[in-house]
C-alpha atoms as a PDB file:
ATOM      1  CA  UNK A   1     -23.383  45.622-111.162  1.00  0.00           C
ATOM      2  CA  UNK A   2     -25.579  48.681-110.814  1.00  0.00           C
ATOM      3  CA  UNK A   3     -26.953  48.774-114.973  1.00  0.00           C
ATOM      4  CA  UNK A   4     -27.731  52.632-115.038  1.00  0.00           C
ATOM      5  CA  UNK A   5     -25.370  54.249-118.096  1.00  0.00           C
ATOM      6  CA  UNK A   6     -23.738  57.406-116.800  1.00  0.00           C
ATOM      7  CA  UNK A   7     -22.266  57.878-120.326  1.00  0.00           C
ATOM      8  CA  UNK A   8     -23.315  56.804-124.211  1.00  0.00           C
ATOM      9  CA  UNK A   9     -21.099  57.328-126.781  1.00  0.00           C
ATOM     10  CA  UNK A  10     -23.669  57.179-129.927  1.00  0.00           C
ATOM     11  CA  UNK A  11     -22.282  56.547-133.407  1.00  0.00           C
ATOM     12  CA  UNK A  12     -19.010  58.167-133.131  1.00  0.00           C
ATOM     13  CA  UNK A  13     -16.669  58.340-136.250  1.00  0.00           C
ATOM     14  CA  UNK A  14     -13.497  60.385-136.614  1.00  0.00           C
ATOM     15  CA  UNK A  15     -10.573  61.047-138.902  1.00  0.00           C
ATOM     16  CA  UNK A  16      -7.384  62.622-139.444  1.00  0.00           C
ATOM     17  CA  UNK A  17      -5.344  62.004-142.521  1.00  0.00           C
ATOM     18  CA  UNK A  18      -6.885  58.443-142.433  1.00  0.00           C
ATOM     19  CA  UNK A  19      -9.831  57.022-140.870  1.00  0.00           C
ATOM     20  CA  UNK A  20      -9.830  55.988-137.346  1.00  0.00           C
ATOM     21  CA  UNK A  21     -12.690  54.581-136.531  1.00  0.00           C
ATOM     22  CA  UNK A  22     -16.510  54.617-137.988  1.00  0.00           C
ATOM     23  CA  UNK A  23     -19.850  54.530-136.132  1.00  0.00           C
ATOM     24  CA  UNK A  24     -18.742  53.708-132.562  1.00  0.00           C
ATOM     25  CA  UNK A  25     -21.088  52.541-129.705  1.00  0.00           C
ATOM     26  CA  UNK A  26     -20.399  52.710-126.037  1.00  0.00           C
ATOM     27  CA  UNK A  27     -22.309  52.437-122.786  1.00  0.00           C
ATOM     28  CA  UNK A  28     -20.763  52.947-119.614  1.00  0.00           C
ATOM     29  CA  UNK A  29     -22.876  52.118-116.380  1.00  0.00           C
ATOM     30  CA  UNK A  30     -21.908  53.242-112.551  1.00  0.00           C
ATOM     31  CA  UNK A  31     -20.073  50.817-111.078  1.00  0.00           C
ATOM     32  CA  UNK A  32     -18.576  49.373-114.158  1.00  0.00           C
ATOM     33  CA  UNK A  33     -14.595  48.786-115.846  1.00  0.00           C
ATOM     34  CA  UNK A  34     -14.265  49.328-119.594  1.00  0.00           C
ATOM     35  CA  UNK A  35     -11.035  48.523-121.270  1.00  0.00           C
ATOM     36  CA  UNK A  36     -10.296  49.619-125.030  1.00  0.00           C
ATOM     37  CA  UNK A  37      -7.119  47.510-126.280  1.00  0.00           C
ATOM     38  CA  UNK A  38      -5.772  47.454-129.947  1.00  0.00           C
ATOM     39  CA  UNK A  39      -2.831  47.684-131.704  1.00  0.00           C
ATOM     40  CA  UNK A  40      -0.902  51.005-131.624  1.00  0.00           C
ATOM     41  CA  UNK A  41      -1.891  53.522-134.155  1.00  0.00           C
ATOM     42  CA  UNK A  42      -5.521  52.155-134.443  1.00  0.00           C
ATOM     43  CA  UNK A  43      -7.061  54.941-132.416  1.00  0.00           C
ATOM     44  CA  UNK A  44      -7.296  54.209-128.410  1.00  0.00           C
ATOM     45  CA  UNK A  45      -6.316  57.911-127.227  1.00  0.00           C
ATOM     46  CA  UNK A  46      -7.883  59.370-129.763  1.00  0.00           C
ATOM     47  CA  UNK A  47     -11.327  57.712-128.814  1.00  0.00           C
ATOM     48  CA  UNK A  48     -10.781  57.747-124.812  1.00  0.00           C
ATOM     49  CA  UNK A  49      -9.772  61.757-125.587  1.00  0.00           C
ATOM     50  CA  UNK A  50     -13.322  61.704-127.139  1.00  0.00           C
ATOM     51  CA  UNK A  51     -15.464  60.589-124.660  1.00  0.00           C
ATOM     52  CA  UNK A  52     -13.652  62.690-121.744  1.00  0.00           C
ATOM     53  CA  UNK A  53     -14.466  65.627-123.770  1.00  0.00           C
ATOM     54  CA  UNK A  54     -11.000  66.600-124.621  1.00  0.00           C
ATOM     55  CA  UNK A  55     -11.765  66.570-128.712  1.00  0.00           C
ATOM     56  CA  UNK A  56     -15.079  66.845-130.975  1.00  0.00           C
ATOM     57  CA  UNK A  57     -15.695  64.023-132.419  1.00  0.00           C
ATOM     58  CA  UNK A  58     -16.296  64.596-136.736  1.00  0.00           C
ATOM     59  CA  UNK A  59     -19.651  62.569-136.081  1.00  0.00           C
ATOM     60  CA  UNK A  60     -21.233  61.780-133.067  1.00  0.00           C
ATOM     61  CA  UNK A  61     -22.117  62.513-129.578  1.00  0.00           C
ATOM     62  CA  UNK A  62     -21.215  61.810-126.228  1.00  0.00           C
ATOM     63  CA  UNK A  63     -24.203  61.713-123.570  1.00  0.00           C
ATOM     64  CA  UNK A  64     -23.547  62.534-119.782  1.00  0.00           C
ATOM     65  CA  UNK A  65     -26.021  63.949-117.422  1.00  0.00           C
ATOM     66  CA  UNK A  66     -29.141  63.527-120.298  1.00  0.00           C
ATOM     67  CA  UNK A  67     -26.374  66.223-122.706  1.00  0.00           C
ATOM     68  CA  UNK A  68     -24.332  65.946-125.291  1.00  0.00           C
ATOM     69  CA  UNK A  69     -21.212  67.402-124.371  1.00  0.00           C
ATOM     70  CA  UNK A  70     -20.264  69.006-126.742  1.00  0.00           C
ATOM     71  CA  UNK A  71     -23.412  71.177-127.420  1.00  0.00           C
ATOM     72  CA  UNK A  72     -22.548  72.594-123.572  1.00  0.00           C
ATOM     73  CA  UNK A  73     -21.345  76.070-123.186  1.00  0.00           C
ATOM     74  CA  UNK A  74     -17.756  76.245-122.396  1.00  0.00           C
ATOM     75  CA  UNK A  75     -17.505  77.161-118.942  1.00  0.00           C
ATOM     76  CA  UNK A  76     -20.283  74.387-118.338  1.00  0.00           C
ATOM     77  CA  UNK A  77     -17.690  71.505-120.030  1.00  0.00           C
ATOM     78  CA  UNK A  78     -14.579  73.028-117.538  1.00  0.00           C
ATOM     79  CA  UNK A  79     -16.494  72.877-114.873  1.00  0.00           C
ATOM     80  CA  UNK A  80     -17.667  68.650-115.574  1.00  0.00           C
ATOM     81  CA  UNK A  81     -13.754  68.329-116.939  1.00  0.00           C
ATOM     82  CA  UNK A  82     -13.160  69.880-113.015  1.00  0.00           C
ATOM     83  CA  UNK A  83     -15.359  67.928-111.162  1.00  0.00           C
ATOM     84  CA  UNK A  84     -16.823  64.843-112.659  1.00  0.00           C
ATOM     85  CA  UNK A  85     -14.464  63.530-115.001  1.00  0.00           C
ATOM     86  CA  UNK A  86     -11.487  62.470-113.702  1.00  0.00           C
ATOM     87  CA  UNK A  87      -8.315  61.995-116.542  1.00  0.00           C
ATOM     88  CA  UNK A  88      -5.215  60.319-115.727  1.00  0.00           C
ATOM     89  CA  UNK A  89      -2.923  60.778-118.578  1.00  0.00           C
ATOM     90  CA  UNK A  90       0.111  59.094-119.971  1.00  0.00           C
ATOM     91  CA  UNK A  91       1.844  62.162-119.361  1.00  0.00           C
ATOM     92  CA  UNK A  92       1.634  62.966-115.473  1.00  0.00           C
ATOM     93  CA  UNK A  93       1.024  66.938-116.216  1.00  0.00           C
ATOM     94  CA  UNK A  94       2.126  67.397-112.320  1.00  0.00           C
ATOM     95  CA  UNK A  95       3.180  70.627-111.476  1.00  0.00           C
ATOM     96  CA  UNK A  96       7.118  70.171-111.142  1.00  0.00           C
ATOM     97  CA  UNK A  97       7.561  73.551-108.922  1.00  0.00           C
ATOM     98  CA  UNK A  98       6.073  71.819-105.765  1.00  0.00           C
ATOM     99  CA  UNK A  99       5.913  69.010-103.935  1.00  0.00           C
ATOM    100  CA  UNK A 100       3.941  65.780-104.161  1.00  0.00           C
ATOM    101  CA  UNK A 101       1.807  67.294-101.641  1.00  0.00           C
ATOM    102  CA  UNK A 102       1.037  70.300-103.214  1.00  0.00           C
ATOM    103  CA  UNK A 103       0.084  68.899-105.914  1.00  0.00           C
ATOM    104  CA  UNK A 104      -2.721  66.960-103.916  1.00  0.00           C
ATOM    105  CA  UNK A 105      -3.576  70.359-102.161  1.00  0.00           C
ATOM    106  CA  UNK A 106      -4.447  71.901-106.000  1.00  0.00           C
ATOM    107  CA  UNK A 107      -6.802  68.988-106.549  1.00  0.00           C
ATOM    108  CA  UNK A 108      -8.208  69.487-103.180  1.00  0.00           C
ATOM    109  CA  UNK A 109      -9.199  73.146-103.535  1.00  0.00           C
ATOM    110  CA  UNK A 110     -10.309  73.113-106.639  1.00  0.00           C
ATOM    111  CA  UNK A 111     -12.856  70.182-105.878  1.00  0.00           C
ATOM    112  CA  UNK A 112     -13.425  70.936-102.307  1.00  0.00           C
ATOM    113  CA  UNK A 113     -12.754  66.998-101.140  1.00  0.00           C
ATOM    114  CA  UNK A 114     -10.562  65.834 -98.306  1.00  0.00           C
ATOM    115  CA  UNK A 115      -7.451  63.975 -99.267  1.00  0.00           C
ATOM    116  CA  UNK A 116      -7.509  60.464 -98.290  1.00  0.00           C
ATOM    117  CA  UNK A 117      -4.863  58.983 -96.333  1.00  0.00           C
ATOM    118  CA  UNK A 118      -5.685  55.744 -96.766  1.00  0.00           C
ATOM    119  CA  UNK A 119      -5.725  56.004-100.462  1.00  0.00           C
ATOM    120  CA  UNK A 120      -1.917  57.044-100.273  1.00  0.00           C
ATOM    121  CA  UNK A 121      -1.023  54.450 -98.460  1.00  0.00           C
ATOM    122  CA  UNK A 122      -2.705  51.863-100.808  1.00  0.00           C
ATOM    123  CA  UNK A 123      -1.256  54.161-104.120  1.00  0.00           C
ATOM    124  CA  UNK A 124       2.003  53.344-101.625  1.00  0.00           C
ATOM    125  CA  UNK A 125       3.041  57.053-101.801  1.00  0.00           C
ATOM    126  CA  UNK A 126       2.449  58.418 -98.513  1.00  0.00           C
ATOM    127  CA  UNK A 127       6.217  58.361 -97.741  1.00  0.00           C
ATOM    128  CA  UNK A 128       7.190  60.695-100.212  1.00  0.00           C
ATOM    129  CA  UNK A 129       4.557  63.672-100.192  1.00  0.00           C
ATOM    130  CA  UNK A 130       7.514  66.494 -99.038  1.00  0.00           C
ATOM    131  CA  UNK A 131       9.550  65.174-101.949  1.00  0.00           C
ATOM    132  CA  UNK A 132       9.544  67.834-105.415  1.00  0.00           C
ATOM    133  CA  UNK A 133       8.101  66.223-108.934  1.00  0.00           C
ATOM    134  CA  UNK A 134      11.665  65.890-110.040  1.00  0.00           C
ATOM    135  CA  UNK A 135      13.154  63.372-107.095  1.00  0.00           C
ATOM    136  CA  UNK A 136      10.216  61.194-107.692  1.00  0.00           C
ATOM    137  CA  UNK A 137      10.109  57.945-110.303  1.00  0.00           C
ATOM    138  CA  UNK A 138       8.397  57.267-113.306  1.00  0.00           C
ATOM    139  CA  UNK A 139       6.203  54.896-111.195  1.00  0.00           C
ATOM    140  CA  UNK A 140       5.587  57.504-107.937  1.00  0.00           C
ATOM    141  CA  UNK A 141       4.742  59.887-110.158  1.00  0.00           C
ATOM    142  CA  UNK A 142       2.157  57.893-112.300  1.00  0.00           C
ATOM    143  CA  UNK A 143       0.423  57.153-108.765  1.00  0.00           C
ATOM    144  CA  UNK A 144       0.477  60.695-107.937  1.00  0.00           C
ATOM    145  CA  UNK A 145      -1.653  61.896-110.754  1.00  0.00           C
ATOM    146  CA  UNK A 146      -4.074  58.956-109.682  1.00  0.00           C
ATOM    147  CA  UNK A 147      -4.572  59.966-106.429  1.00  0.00           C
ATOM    148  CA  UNK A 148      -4.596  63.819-107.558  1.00  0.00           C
ATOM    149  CA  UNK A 149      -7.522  62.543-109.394  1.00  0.00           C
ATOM    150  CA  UNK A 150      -9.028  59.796-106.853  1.00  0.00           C
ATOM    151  CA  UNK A 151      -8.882  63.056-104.328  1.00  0.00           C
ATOM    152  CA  UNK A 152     -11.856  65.201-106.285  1.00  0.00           C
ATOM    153  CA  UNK A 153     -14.220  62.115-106.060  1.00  0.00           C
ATOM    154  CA  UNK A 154     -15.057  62.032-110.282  1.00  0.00           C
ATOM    155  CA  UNK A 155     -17.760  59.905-111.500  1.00  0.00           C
ATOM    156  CA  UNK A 156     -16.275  59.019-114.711  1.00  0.00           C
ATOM    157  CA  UNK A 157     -12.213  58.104-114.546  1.00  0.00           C
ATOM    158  CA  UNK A 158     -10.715  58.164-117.760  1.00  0.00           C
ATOM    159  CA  UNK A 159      -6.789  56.147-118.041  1.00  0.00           C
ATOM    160  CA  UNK A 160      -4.576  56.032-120.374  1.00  0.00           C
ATOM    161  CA  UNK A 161      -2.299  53.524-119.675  1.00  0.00           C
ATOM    162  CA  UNK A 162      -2.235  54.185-116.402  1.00  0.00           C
ATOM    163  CA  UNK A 163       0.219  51.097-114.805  1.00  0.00           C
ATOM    164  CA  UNK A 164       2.299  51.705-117.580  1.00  0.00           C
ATOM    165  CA  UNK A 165       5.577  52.889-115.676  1.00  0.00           C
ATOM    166  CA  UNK A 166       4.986  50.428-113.010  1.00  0.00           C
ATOM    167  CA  UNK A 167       6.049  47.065-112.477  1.00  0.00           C
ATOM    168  CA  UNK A 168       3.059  44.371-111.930  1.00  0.00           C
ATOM    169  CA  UNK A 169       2.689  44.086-108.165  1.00  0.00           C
ATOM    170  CA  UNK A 170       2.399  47.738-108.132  1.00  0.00           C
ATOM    171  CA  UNK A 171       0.294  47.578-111.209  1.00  0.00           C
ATOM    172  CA  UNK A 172      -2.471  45.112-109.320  1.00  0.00           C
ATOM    173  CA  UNK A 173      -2.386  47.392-106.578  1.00  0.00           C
ATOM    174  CA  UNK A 174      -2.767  50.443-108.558  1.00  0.00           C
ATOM    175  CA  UNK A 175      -6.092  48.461-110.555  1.00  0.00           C
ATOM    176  CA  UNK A 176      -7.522  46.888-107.244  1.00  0.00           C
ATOM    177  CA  UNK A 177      -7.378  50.798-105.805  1.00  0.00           C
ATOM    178  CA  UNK A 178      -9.274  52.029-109.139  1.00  0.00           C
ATOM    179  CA  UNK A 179     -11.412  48.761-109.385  1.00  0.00           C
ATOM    180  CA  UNK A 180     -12.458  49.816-105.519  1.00  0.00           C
ATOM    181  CA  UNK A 181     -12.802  53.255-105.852  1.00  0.00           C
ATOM    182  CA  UNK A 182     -15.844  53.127-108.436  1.00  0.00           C
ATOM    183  CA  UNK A 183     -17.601  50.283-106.559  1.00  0.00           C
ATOM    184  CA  UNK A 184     -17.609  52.487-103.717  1.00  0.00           C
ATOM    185  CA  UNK A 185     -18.548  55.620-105.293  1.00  0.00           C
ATOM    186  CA  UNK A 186     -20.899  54.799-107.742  1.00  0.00           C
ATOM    187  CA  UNK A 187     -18.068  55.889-110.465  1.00  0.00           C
ATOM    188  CA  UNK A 188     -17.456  54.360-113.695  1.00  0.00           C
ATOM    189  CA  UNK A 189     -13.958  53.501-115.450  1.00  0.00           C
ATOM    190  CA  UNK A 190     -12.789  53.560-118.970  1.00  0.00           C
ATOM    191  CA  UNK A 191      -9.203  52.610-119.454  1.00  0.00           C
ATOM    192  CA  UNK A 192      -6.684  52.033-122.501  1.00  0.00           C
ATOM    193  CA  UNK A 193      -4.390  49.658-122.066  1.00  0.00           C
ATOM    194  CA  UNK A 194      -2.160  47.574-124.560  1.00  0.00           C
ATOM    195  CA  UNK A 195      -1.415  45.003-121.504  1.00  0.00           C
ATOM    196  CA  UNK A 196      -4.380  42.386-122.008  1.00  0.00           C
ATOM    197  CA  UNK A 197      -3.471  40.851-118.364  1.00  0.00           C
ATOM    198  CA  UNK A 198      -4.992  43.891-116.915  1.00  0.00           C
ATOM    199  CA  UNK A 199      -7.127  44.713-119.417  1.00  0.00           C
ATOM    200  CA  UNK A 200      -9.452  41.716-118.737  1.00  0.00           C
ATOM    201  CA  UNK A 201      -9.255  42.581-114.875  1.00  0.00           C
ATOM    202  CA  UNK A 202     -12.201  44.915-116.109  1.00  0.00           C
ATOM    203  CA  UNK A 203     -16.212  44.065-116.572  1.00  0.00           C
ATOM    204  CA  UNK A 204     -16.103  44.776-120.143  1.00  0.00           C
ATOM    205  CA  UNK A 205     -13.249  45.105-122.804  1.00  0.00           C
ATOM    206  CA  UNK A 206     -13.017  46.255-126.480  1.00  0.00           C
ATOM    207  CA  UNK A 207     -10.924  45.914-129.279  1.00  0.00           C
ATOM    208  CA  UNK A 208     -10.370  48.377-132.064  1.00  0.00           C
ATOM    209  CA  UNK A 209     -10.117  46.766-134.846  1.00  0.00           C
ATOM    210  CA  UNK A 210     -10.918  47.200-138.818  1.00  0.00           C
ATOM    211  CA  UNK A 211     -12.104  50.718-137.682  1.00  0.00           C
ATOM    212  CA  UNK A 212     -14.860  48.963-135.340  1.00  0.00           C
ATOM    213  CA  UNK A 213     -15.217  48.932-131.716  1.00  0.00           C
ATOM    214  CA  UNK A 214     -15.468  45.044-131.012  1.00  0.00           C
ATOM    215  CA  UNK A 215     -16.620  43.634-127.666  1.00  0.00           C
ATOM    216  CA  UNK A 216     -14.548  40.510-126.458  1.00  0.00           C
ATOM    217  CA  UNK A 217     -15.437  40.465-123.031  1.00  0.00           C
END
C-alpha cells in the first residue's frame, strides 16, 4: 500500500437533535479501502456526507490537498466535488430524461475523460446504454452511477451502500471493479456499508459505535 494520506479527517464531532458522534479521526492514504459499518441511526451518512464535503461538520476539519475544505471558496469546493471526489449515492440521482448513455456523456464533458469500455463491460452494463433511466433495474442503475463516476477519474470515491440493490455475484464484481480502480489510479475509497461480508473486503474498517469511530480491521 502506497502510505501517503490524501485526506485527514481531524477531530470531527457533529449533532442534530442528539449527538452523533464526538472527536472523530480518519486517515485515508492513495491506494487504500475504508469501510464505516454500524448500526442504523448511529451516523454513517452523516459522517461519509462529511468528509465528501457535502455538510460542515459542528467541529472539525477535513484536510485534502494541504486545505481544509471547508475554509475554500465556493466555486473552489464545486469544482473538487466535480473533479476529484467522486460520490456514489444511495439514491442514483441519474438524469431520468435520457439514456444510460447520456448520462455517461454528462460525466464525460464535464470532466473531460474518455468513457471506458472495458469498465462497462466489467460494471456488466454495456448492453443496455440506448435504454432510458426508467426501463433499467434497481441493480443497472446502481452500476450506472458507478461508472458515471469511475468515468471522471476522482481521487477520492465516496459509497454509500453502493451493492446495495444488487445481488452478491454482482456485488463482488461491482467491489473487485472499485477495489481495482484505486490501485490503478492512485485513488482512495471510503465506503458505508451495513453488509460486513463486503465490508472487510476493504484495507481498513470502522465501527461507529458509543459515538466513537472504532477501528476493527
Amino acid at each position: 500500500m502506497n502510505d501517503q494520506p490524501i485526506l485527514h479527517a481531524k477531530n470531527i464531532s457533529h449533532k442534530f437533535d442528539y449527538e452523533l458522534f464526538n472527536n472523530i479521526n480518519l486517515t485515508l492514504n492513495k491506494k487504500e479501502s475504508i469501510a464505516i459499518i454500524g448500526k442504523s441511526g448511529s451516523g454513517k451518512s452523516t459522517l461519509l456526507n462529511i468528509i465528501s464535503s457535502l455538510l460542515k461538520p459542528n467541529i472539525g476539519e477535513v484536510i485534502f490537498d494541504n486545505k481544509n475544505i471547508y475554509t475554500i471558496k465556493n466555486k473552489n469546493l464545486l469544482k473538487i466535488r466535480r473533479g476529484d471526489f467522486g460520490i456514489i449515492f444511495q439514491a442514483h440521482y441519474l438524469f431520468r430524461g435520457f439514456t444510460a448513455s447520456e448520462n455517461l456523456q454528462i460525466a464525460q464533458f464535464l470532466s473531460d475523460e474518455t468513457i471506458d469500455d472495458n469498465l462497462l463491460e466489467k460494471l456488466g452494463i454495456s448492453h443496455v446504454l440506448h435504454q432510458g433511466i426508467g426501463e433499467l433495474s434497481g441493480g443497472q442503475q446502481q452500476r450506472l452511477s458507478i461508472a458515471r463516476v469511475l468515468t471522471k477519474k476522482p481521487k477520492i470515491i465516496f459509497a454509500d451502500e453502493p451493492t446495495g440493490n444488487l445481488d452478491k455475484d454482482t456485488a463482488h464484481d461491482v467491489m473487485n471493479t472499485l477495489f481495482e480502480y484505486i490501485k490503478s489510479n492512485d485513488a482512495g475509497l471510503v465506503l458505508v456499508t451495513h453488509e460486513e461480508d463486503i465490508a472487510f473486503k476493504c484495507d481498513k474498517v470502522y465501527k461507529l459505535v458509543d459515538l466513537e469511530l472504532q477501528e476493527i480491521k
